[in-house]
Protein backbone atom coordinates (compact mmCIF):
# COMPACT_ATOMS: atom_id res chain seq x y z
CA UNK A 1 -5.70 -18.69 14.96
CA UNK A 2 -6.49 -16.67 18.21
CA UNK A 3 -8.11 -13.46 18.31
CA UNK A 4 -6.38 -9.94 18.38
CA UNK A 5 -7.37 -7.55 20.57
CA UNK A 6 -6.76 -4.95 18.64
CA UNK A 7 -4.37 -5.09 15.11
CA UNK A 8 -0.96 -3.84 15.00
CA UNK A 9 0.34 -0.05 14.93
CA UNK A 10 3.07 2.34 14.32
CA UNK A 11 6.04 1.72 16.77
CA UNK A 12 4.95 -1.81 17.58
CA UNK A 13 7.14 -4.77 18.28
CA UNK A 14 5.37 -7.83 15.99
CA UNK A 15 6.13 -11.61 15.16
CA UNK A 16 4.57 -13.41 11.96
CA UNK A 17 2.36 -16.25 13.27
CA UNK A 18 3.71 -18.12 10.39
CA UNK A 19 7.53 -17.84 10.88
CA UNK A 20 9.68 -19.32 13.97
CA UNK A 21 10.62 -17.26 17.22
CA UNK A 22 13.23 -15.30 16.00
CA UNK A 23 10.89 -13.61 13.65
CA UNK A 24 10.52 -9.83 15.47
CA UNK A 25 9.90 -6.99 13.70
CA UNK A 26 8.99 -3.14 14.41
CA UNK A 27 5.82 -1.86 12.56
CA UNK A 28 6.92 1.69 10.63
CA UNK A 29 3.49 2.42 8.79
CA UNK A 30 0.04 0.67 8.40
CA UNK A 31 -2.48 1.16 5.56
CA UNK A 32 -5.95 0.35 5.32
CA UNK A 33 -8.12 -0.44 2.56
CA UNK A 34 -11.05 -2.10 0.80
CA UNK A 35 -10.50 -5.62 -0.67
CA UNK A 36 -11.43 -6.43 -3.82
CA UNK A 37 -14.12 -8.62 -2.14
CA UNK A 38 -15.34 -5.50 -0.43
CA UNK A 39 -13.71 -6.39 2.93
CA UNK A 40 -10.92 -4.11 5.06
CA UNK A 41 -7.64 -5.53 5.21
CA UNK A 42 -4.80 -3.99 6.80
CA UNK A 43 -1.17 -4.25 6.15
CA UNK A 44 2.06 -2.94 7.75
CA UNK A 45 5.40 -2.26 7.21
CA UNK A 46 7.34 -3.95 9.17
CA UNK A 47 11.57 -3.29 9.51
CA UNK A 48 12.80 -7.12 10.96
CA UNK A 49 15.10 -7.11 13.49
CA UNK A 50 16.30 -10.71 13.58
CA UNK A 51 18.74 -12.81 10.91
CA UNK A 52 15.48 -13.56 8.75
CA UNK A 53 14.93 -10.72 5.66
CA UNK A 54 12.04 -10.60 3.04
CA UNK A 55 11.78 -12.33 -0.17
CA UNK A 56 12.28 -10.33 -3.66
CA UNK A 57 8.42 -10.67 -4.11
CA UNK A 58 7.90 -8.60 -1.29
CA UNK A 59 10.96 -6.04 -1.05
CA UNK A 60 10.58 -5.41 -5.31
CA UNK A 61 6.71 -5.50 -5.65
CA UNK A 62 5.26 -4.15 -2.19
CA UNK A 63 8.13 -1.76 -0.40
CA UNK A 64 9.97 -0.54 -3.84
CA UNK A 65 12.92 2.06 -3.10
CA UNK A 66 13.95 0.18 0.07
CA UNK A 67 17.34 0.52 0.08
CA UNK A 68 17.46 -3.30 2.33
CA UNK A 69 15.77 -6.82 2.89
CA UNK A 70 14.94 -5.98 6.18
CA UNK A 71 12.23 -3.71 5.01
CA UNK A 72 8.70 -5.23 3.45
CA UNK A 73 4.75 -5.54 3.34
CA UNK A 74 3.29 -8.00 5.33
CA UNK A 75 -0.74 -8.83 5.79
CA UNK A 76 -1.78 -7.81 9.46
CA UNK A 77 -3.62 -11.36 10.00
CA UNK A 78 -0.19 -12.55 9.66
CA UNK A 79 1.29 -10.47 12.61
CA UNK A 80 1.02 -11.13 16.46
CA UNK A 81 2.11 -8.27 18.78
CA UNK A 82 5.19 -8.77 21.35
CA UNK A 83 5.08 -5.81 23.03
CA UNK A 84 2.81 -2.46 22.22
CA UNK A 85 4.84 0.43 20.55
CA UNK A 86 5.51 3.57 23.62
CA UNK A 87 6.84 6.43 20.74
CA UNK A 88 4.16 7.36 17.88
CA UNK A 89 6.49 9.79 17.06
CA UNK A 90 8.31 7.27 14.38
């Protein structure tokens, strides 16, 4: 997997490494915090822009009280930027 320069951010437009080119997303919010391994992992929530939507597991468990499937958790290893977010105003 290649290297980020730096890991996603508010206002960001993102792909998942694992899904196909029509995969884009905006990141809304990331959170930090220590694995139970003792290592930082990051994750963001990410609104998808495309025909593709999230999984129960990750709209029920992980974003709860989103009102849509478009809406859901996703590990920042898993997330390539597109193009660098211009507003942090979101």
């Amino acid at each position: 997997m290649e290297k980020r320069i730096r890991d996603p951010g508010r206002g960001d437009l993102v792909t998942h490494v694992l899904m196909d080119d029509s995969w884009v997303g905006v990141v809304l919010r990331v959170e930090t915090f220590n694995s139970e391994d003792g290592r930082r992992d990051s994750k963001a929530l990410v609104h998808i822009n495309s025909d593709h939507s999230f999984s129960a597991h990750y709209r029920e468990k992980k974003a709860r009280g989103m009102k849509t499937d478009k809406i859901g958790w996703v590990d920042t290893t898993f997330l390539r930027i597109l193009a660098e977010g211009v507003n942090d105003e979101l």
